[in-house]
PDB file of N, CA and C in Angstrom:
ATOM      1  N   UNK A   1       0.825  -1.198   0.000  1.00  0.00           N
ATOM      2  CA  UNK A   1       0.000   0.000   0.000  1.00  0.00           C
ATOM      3  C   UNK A   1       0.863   1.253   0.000  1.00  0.00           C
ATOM      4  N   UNK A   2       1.627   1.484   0.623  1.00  0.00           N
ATOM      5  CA  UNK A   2       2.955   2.516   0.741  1.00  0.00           C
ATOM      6  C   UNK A   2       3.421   2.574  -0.637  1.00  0.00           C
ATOM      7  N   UNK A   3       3.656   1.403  -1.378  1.00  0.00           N
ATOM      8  CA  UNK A   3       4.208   2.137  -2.475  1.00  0.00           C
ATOM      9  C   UNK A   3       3.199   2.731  -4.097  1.00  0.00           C
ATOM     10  N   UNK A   4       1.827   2.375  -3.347  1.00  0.00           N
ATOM     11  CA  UNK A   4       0.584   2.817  -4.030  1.00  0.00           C
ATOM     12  C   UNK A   4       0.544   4.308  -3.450  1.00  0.00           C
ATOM     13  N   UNK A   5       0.625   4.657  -2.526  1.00  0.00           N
ATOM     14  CA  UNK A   5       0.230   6.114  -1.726  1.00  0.00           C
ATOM     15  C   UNK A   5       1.896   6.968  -2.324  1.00  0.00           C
ATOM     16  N   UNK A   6       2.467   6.529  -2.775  1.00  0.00           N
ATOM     17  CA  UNK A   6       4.009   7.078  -3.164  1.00  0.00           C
ATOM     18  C   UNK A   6       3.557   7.484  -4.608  1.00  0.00           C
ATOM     19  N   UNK A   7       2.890   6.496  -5.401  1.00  0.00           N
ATOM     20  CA  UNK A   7       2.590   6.803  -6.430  1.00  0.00           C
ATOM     21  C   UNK A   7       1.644   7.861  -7.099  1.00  0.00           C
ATOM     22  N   UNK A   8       0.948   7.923  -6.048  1.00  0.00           N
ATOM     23  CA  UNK A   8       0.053   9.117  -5.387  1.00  0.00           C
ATOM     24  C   UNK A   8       0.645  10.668  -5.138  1.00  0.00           C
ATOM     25  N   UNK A   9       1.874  10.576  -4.580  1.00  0.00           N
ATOM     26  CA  UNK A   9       1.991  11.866  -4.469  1.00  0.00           C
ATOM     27  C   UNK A   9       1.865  12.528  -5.118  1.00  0.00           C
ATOM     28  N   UNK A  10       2.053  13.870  -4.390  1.00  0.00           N
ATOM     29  CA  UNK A  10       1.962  15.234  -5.321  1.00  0.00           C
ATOM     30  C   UNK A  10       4.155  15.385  -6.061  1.00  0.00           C
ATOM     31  N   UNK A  11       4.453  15.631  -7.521  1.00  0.00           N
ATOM     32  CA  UNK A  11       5.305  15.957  -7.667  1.00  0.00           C
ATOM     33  C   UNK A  11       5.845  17.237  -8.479  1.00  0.00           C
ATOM     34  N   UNK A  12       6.662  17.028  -7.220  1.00  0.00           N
ATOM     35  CA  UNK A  12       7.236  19.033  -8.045  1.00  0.00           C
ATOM     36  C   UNK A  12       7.799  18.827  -9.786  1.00  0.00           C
ATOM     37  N   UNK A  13       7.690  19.788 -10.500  1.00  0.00           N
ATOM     38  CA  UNK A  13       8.159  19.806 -11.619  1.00  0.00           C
ATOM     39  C   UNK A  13       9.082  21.215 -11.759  1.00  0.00           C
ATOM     40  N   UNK A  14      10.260  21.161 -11.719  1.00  0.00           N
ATOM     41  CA  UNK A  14      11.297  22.078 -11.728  1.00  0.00           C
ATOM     42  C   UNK A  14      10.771  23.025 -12.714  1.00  0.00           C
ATOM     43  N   UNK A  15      10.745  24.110 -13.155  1.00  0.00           N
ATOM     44  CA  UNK A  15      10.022  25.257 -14.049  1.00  0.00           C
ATOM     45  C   UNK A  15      11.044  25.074 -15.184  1.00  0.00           C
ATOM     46  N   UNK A  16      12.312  24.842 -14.695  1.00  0.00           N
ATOM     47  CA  UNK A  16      13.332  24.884 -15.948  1.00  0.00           C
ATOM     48  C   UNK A  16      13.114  24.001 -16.905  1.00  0.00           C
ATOM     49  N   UNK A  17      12.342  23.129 -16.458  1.00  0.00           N
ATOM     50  CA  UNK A  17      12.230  21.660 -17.270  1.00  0.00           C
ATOM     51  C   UNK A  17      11.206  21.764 -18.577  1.00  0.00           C
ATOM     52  N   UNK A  18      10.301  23.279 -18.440  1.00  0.00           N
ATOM     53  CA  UNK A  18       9.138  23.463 -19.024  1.00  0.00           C
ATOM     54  C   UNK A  18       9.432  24.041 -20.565  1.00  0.00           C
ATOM     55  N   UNK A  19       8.798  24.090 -21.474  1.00  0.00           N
ATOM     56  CA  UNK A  19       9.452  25.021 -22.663  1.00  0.00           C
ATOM     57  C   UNK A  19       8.360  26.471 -21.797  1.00  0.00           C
ATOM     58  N   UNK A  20       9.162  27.213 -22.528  1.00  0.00           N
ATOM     59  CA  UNK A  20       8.630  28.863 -22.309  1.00  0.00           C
ATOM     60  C   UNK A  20       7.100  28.661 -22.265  1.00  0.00           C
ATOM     61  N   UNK A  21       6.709  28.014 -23.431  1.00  0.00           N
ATOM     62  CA  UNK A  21       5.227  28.233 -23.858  1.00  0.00           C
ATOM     63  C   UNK A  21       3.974  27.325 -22.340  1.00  0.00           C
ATOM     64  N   UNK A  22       4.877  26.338 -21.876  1.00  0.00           N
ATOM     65  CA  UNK A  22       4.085  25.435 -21.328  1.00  0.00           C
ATOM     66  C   UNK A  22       4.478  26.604 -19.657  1.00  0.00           C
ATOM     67  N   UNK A  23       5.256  26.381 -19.655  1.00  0.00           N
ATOM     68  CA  UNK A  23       5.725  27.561 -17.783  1.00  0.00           C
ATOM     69  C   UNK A  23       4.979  28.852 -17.837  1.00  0.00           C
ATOM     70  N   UNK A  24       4.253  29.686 -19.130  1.00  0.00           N
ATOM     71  CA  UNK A  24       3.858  30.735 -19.147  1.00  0.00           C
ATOM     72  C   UNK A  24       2.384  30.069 -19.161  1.00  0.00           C
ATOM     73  N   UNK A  25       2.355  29.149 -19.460  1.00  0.00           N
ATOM     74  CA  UNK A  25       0.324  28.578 -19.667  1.00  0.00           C
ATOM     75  C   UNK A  25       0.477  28.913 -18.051  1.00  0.00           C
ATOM     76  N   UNK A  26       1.072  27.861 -17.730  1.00  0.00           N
ATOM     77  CA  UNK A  26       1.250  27.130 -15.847  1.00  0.00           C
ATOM     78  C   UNK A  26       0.848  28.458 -14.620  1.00  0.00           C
ATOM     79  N   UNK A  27       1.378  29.797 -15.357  1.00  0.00           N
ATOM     80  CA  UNK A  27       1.569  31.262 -14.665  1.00  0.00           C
ATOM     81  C   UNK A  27       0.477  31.271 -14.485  1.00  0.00           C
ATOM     82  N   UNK A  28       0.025  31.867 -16.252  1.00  0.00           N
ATOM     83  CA  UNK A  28      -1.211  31.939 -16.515  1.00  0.00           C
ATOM     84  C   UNK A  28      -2.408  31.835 -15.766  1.00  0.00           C
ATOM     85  N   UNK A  29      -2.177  30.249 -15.717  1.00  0.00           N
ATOM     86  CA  UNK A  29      -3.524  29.603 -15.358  1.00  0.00           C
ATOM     87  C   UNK A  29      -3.503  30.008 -13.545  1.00  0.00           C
ATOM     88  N   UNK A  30      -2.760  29.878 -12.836  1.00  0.00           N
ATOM     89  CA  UNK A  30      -2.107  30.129 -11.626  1.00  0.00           C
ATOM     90  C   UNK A  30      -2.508  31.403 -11.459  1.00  0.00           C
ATOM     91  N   UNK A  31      -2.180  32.410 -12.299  1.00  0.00           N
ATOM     92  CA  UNK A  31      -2.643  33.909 -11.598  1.00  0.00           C
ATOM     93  C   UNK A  31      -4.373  34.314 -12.088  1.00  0.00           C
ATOM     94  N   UNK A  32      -4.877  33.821 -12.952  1.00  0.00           N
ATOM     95  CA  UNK A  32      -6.340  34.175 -13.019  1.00  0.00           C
ATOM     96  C   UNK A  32      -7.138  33.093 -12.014  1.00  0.00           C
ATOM     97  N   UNK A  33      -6.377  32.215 -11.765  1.00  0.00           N
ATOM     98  CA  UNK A  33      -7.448  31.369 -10.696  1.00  0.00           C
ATOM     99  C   UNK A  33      -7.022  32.114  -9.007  1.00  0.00           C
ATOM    100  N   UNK A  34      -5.919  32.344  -8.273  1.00  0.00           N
ATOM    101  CA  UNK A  34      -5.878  32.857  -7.542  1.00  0.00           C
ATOM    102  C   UNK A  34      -6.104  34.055  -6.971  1.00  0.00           C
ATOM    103  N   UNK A  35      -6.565  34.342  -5.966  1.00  0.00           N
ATOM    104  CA  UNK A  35      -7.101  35.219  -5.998  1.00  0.00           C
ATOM    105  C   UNK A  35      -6.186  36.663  -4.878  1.00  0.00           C
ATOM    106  N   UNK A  36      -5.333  37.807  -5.415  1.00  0.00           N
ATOM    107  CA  UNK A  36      -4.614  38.147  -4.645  1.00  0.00           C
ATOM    108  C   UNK A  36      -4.559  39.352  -4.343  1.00  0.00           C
ATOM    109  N   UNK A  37      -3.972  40.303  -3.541  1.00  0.00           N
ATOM    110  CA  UNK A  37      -4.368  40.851  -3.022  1.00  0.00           C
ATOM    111  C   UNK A  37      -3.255  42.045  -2.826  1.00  0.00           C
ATOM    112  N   UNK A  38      -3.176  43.044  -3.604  1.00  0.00           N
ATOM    113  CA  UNK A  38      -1.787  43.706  -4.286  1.00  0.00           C
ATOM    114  C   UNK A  38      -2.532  45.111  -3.488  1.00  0.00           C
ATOM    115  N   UNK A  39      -3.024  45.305  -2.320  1.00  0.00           N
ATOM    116  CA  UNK A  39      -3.431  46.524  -1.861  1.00  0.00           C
ATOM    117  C   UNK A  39      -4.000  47.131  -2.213  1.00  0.00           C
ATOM    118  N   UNK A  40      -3.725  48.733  -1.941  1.00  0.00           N
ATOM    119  CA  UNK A  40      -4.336  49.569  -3.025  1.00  0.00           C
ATOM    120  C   UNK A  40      -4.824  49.754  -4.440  1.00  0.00           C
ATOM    121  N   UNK A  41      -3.506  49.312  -4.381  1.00  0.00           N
ATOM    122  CA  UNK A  41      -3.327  49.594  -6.488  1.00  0.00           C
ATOM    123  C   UNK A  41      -3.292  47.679  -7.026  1.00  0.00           C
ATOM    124  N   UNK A  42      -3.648  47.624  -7.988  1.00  0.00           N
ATOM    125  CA  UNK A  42      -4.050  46.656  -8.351  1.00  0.00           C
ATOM    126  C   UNK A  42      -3.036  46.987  -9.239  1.00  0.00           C
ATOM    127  N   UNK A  43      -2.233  45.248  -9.764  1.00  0.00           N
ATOM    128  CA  UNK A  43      -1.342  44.662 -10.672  1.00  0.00           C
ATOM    129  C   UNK A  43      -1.762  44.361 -11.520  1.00  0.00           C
ATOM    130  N   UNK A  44      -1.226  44.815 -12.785  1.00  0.00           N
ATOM    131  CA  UNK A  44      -1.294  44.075 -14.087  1.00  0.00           C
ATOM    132  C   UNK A  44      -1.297  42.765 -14.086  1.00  0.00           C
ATOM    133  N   UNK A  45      -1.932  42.509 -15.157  1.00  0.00           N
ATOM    134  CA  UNK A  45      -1.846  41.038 -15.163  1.00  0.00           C
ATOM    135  C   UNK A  45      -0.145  40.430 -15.255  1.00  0.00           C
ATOM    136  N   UNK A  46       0.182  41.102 -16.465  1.00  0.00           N
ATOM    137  CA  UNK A  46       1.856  41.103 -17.108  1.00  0.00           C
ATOM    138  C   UNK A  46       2.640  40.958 -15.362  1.00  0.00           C
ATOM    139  N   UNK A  47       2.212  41.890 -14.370  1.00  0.00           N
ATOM    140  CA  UNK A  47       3.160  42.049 -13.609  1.00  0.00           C
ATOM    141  C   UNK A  47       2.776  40.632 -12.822  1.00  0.00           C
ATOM    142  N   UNK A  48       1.544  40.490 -12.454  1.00  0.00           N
ATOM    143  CA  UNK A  48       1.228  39.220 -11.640  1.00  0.00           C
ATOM    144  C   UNK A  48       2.723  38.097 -11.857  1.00  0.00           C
ATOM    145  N   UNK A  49       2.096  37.834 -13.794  1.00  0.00           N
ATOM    146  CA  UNK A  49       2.884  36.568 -13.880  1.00  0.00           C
ATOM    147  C   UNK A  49       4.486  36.948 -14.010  1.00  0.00           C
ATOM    148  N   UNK A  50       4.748  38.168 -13.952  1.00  0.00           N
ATOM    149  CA  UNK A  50       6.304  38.877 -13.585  1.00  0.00           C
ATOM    150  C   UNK A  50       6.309  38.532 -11.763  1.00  0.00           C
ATOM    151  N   UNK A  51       5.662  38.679 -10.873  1.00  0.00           N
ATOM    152  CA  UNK A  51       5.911  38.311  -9.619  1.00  0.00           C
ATOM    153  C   UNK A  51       6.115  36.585  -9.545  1.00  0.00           C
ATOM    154  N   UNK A  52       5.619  35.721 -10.385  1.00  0.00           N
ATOM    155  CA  UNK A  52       5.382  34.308  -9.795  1.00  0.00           C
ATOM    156  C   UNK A  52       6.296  34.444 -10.729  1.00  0.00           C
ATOM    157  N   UNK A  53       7.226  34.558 -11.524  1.00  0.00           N
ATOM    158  CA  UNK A  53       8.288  34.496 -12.176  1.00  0.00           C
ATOM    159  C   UNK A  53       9.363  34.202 -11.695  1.00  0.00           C
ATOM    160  N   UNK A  54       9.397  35.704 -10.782  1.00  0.00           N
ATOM    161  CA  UNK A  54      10.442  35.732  -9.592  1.00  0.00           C
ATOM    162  C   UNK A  54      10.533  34.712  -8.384  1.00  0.00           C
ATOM    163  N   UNK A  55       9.385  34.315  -8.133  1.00  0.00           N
ATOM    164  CA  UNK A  55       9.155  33.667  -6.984  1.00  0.00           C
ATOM    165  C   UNK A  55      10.098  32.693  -7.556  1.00  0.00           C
ATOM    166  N   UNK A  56       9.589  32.074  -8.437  1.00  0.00           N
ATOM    167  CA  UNK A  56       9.488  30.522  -8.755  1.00  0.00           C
ATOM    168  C   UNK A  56      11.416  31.196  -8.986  1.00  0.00           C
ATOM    169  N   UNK A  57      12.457  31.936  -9.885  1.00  0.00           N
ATOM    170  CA  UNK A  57      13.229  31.930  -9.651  1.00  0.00           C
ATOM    171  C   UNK A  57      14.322  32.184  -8.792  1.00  0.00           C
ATOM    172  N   UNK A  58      13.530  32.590  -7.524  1.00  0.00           N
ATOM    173  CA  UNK A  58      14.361  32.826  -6.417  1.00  0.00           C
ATOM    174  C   UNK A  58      13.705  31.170  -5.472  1.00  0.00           C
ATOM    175  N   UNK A  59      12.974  30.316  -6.005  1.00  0.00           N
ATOM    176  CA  UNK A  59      12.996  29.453  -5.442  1.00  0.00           C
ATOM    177  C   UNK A  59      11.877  29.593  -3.630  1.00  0.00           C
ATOM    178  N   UNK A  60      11.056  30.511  -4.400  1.00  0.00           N
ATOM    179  CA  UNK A  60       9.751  30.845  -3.034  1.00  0.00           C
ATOM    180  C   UNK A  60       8.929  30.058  -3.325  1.00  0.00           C
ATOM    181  N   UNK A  61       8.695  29.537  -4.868  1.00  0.00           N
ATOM    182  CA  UNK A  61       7.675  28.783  -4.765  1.00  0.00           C
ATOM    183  C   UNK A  61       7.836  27.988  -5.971  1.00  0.00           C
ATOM    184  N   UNK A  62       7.130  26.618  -6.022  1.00  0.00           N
ATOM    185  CA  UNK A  62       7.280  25.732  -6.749  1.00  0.00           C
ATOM    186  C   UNK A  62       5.813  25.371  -7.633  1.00  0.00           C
ATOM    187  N   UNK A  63       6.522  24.411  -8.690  1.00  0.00           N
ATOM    188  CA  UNK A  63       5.392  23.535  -9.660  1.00  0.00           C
ATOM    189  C   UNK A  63       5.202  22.768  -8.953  1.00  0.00           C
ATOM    190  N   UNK A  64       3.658  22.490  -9.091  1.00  0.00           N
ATOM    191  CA  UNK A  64       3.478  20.929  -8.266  1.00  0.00           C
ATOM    192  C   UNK A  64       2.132  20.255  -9.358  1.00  0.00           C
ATOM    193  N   UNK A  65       2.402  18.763  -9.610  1.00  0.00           N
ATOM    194  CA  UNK A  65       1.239  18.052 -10.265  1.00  0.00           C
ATOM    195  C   UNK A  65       1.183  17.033  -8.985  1.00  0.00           C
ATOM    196  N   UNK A  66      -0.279  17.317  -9.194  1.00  0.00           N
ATOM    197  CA  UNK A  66      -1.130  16.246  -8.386  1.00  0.00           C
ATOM    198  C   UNK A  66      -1.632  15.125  -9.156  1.00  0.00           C
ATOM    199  N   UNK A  67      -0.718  13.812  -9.242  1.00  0.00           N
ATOM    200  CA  UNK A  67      -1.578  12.902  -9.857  1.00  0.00           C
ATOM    201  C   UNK A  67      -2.621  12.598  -9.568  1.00  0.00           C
ATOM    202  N   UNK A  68      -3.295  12.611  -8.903  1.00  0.00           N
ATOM    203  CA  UNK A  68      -5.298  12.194  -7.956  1.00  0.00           C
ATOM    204  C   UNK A  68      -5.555  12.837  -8.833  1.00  0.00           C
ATOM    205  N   UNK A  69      -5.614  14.492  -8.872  1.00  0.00           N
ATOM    206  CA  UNK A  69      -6.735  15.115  -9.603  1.00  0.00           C
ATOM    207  C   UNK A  69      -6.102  15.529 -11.343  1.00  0.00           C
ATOM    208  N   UNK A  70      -5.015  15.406 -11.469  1.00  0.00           N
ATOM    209  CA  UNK A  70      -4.226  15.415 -13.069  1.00  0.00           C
ATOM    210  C   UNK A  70      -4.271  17.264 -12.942  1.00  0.00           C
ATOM    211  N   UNK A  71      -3.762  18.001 -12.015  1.00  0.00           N
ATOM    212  CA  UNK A  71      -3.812  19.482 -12.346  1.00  0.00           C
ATOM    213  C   UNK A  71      -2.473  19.744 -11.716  1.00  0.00           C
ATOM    214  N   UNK A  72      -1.987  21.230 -12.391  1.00  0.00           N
ATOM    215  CA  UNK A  72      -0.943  21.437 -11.556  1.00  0.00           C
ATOM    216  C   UNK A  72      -1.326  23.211 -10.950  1.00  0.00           C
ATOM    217  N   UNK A  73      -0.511  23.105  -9.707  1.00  0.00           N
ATOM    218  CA  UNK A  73      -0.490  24.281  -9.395  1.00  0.00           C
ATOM    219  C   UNK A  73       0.737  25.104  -8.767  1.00  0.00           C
ATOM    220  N   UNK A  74       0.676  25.971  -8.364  1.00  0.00           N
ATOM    221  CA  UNK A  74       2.034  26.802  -7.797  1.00  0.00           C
ATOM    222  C   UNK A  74       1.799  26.925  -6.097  1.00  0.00           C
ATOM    223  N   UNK A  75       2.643  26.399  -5.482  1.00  0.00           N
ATOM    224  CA  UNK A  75       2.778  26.324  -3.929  1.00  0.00           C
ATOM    225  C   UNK A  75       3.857  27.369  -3.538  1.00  0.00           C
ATOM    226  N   UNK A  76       3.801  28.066  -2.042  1.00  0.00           N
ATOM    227  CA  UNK A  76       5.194  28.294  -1.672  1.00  0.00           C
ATOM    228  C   UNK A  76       6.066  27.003  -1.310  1.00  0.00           C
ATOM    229  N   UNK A  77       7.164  27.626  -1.102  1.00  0.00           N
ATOM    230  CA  UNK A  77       7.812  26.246  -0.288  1.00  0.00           C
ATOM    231  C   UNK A  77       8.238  26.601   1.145  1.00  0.00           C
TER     232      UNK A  77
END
């Protein structure tokens, strides 16, 4: 059973590993579903996926696919 629940996990997918086109869907999809909260002044969209850019290259936050549900999303770490 352990190595059924292993198979299960959730796994990170390094961003570098992505072509441009597939890591910018991943943003994408990541910043119109979340919902955030930039204060006063409200962020461009452009800048949103310019912040999870950074994240993800300073290593704040990661790719993650969930095999259970087949989606991926962006976590901190």
């Amino acid at each position: 059973m352990e190595e059924r629940d292993e198979e299960q996990a959730p796994v990170e997918i390094p961003y570098r590993e992505l072509s441009a086109d597939a890591l910018r869907g991943v943003i994408e999809h990541f910043v119109l579903r979340e919902g955030t909260d930039y204060g006063v002044q409200e962020a461009s969209f452009e800048r949103k996926i310019a912040d999870v850019m950074r994240q993800l290259e300073r290593r704040e936050a990661k790719i993650v696919f969930d095999p259970v549900t087949e989606s991926v999303t962006l976590m901190p770490r």
